[in-house]
Protein backbone atom coordinates (compact mmCIF):
# COMPACT_ATOMS: atom_id res chain seq x y z
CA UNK A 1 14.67 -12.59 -10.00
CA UNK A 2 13.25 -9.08 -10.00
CA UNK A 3 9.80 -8.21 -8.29
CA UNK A 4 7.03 -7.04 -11.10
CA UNK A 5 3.43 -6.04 -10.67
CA UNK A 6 0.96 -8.32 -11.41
CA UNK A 7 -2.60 -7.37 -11.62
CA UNK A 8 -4.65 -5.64 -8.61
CA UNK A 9 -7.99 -7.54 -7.54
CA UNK A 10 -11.28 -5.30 -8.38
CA UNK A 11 -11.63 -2.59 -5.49
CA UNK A 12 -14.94 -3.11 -3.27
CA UNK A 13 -16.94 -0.50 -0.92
CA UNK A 14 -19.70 -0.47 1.14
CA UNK A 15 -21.23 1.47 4.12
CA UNK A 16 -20.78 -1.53 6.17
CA UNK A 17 -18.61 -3.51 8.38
CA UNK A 18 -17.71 -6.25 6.35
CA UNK A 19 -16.37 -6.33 2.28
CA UNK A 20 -15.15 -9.26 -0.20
CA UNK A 21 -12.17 -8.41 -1.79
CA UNK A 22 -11.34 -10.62 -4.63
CA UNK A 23 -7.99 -11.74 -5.72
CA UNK A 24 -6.08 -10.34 -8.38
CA UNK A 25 -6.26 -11.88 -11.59
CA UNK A 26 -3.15 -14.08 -13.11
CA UNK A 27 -1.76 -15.08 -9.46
CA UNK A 28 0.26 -18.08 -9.42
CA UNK A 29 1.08 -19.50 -6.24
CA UNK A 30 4.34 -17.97 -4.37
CA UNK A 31 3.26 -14.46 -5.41
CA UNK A 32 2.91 -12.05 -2.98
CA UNK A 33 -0.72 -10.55 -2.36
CA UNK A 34 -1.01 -7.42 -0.15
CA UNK A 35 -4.53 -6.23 0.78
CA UNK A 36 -5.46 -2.27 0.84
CA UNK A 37 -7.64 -1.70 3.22
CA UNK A 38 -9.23 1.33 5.02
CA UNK A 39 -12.65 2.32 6.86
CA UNK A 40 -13.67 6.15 7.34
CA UNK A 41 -13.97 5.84 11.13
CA UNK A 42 -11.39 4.80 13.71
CA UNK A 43 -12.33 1.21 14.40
CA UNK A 44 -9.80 -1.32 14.17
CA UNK A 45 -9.53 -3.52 10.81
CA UNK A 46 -8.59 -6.57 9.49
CA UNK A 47 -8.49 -9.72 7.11
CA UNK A 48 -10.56 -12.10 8.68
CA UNK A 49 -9.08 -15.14 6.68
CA UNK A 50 -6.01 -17.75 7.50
CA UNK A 51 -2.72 -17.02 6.47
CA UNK A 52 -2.49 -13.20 6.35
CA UNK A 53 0.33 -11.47 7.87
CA UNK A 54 -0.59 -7.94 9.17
CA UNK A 55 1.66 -5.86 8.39
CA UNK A 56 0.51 -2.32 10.27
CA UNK A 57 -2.71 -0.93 11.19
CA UNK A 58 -2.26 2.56 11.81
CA UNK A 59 -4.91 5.30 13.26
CA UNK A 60 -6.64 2.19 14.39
CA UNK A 61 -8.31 3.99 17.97
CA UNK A 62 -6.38 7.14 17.85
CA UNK A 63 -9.08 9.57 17.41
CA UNK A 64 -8.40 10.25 13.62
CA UNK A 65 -11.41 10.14 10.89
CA UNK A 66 -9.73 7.37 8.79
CA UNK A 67 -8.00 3.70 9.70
CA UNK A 68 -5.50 1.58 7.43
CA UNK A 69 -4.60 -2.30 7.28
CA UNK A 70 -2.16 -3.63 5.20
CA UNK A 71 -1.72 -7.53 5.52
CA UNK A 72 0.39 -9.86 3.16
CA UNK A 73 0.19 -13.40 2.19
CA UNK A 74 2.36 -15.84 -0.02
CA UNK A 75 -0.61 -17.07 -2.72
CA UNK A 76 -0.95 -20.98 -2.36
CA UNK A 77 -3.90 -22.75 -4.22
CA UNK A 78 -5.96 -19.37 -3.63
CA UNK A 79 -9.72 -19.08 -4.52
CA UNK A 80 -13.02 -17.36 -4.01
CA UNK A 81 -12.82 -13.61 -2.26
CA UNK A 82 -11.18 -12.82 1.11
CA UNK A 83 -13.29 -11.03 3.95
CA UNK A 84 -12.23 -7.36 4.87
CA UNK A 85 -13.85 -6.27 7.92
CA UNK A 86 -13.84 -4.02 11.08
CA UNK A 87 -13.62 -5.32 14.86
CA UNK A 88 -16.16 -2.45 15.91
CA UNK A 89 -19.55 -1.20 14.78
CA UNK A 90 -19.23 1.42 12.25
CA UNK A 91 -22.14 3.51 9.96
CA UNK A 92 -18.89 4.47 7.45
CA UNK A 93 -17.57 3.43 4.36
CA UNK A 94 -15.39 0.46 4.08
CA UNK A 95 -12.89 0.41 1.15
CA UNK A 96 -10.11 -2.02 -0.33
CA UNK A 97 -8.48 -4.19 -2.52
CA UNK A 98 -5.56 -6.83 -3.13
CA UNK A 99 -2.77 -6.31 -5.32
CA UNK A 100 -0.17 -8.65 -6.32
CA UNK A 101 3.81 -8.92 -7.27
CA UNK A 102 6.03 -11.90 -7.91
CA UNK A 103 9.57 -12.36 -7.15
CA UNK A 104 8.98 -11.34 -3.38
CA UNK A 105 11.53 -13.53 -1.26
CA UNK A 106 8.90 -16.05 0.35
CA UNK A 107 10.17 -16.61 3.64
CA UNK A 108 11.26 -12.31 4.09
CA UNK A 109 8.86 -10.66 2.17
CA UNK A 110 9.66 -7.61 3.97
CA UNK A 111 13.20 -5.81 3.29
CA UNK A 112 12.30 -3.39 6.24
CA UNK A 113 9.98 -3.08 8.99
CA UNK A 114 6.61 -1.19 7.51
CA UNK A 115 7.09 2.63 8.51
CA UNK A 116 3.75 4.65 9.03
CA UNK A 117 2.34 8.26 8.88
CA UNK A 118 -0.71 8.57 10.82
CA UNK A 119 -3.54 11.04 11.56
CA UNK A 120 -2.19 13.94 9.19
CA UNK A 121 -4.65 17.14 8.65
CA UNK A 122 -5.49 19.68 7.50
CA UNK A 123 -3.15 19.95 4.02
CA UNK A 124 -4.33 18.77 0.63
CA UNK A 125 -1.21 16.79 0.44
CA UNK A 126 -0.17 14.18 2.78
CA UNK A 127 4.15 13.13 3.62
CA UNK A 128 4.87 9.25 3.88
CA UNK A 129 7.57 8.06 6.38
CA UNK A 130 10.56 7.01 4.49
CA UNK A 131 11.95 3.34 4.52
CA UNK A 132 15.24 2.27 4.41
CA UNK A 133 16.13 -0.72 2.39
CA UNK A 134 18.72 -3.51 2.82
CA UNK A 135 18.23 -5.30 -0.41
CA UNK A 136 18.95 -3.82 -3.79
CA UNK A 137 15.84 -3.47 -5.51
CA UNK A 138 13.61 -3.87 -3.40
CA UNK A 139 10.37 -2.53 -4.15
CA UNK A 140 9.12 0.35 -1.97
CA UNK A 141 5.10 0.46 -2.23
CA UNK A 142 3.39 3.83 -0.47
CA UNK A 143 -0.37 2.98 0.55
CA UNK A 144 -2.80 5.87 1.16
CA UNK A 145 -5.80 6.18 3.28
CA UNK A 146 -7.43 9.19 3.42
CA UNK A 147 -11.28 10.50 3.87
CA UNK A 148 -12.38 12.94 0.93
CA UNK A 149 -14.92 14.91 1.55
CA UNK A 150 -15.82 15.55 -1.58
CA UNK A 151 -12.77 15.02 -3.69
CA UNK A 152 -12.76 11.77 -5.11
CA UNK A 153 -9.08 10.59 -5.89
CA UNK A 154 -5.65 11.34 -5.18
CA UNK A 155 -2.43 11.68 -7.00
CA UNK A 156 0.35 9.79 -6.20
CA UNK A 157 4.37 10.72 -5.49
CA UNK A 158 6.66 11.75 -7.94
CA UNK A 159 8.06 8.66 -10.00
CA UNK A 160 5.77 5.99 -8.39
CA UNK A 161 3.72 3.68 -10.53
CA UNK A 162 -0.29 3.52 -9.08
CA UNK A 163 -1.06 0.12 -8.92
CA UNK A 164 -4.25 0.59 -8.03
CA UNK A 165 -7.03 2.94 -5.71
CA UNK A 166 -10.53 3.42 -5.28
CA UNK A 167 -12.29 7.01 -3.70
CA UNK A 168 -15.23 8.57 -3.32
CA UNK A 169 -16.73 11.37 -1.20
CA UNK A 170 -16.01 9.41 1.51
CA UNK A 171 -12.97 7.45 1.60
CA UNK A 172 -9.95 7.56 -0.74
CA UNK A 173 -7.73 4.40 -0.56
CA UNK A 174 -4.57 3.67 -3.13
CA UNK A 175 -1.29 2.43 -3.68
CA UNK A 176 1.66 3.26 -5.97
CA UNK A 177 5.17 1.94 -5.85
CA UNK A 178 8.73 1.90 -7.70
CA UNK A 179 12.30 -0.33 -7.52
CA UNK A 180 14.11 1.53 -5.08
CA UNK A 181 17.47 0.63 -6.87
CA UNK A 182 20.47 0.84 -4.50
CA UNK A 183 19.65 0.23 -0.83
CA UNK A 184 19.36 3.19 1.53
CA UNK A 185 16.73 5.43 2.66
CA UNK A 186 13.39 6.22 -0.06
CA UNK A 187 11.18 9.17 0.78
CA UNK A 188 8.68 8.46 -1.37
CA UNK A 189 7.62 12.17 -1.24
CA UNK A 190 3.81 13.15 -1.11
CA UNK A 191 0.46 12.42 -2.47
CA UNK A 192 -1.99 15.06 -3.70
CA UNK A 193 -5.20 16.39 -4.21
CA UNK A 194 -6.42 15.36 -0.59
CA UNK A 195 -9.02 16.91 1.45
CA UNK A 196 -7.87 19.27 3.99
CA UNK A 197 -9.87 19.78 6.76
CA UNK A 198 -9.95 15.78 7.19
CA UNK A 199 -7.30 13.22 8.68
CA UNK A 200 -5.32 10.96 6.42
CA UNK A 201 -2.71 7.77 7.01
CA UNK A 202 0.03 5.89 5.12
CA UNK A 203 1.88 3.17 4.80
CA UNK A 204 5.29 2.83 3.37
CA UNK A 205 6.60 -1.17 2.84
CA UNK A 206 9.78 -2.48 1.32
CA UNK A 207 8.81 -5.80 -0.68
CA UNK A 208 12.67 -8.00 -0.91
CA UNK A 209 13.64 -9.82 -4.41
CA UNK A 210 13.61 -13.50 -3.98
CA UNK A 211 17.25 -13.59 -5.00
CA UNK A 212 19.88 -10.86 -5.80
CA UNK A 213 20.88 -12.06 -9.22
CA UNK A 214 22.42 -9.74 -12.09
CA UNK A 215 24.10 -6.20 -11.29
CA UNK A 216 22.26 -5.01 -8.59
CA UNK A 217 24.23 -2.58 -7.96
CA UNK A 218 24.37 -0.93 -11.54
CA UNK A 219 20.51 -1.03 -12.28
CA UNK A 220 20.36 0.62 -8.72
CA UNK A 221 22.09 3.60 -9.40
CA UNK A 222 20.69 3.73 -12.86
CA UNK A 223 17.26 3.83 -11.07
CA UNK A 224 18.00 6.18 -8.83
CA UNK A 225 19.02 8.35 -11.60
CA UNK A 226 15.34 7.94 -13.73
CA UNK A 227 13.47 8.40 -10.58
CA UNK A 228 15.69 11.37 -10.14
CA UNK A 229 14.49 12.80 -13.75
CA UNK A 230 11.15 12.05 -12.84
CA UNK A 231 11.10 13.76 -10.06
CA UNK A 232 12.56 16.51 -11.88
CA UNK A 233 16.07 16.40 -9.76
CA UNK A 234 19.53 16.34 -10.87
């Protein structure tokens, strides 16, 4: 069964230390949700509700401007909104949102352990860590948390879909992804548009198919070769 996008839940902010985030819309249960999450200070975050997984929580009490969480959790009988918060005081903006995909392997969701790039500055454009998959396609998703200044959004890599993001002159926060195809390393390449005088953090995951099925193989390398066009290579 292939992995597909879903929907992503509506983002939230607030100069706070606590947000809702509420779940995407058309979930069933055994999708996979995967919160977005970041705070423009360097306080630790997290999901403050049973059953999420964190998955990495980088700049978290390193010094940098911005932190990150992404958690994950198999959707069972979800409702009402999930509580986003920091462990510390904080006066800055908190920002996230969930997004969802189905056809994740439920017992592996992750293909790869989560790779990070943390407390990057001063360029407008920041480099994800690469991932390196096991599964054919897995999906590789590239999260972004970055403070703006006064620059709003960002633009995502080269051939990767945005799924969803929310910004403002305070905290920019967004996701994009693609099918990896054949299995092997994926540099996602860089996002855009970012403030450079301030620190920014990513994420890179590798979300597993719940079964191999088909040609994996041959819609692999015939990936690899669109997101090669795209990316204007080849």
């Amino acid at each position: 069964m292939p992995i597909s996008f879903i929907s992503a839940g509506a983002a939230q902010t607030a100069f706070a230390s606590t947000i809702e985030l509420p779940p995407p819309a058309g979930i069933q249960d055994g999708d996979l949700l995967v919160s977005v999450g970041g705070c423009a200070d360097n306080v630790a975050t997290q999901i403050d509700e049973t059953g999420w997984v964190e998955q990495a929580n980088p700049l978290s009490g390193t010094g940098a401007d911005s932190s990150i969480l992404v958690s994950t959790k198999v959707a069972s009988s979800e409702s009402g909104d999930y509580t986003f918060k920091t462990t510390g005081a904080t006066s800055e903006g908190l920002r996230g949102f969930i997004v969802a995909y189905r056809g994740v392997d439920q017992s592996t969701p992750m293909d790869a352990a989560p790779t990070t790039a943390a407390n990057q500055s001063n360029s407008d454009t920041h480099d994800p860590a690469a991932i390196t998959t096991v599964t054919a396609n897995a999906f590789v998703v590239s999260i972004l948390a970055a403070v703006q200044g006064t620059d709003a959004n960002a633009t995502q890599p080269s051939g990767y879909t945005l799924r969803g993001e929310s910004g403002n002159n305070e905290l920019y926060v967004g996701c994009a992804d693609i099918d990896a195809g054949a299995t092997g390393s994926e540099d996602p390449g860089t996002w855009s548009g970012l403030n450079s005088t301030a620190d920014h953090g990513s994420v890179t995951i590798a979300l597993r198919p719940a079964t191999a099925g088909g040609l994996p193989g041959f819609h692999g390398a015939n990936r690899g070769i669109m997101r090669g066009v795209a990316r204007g290579v080849g």
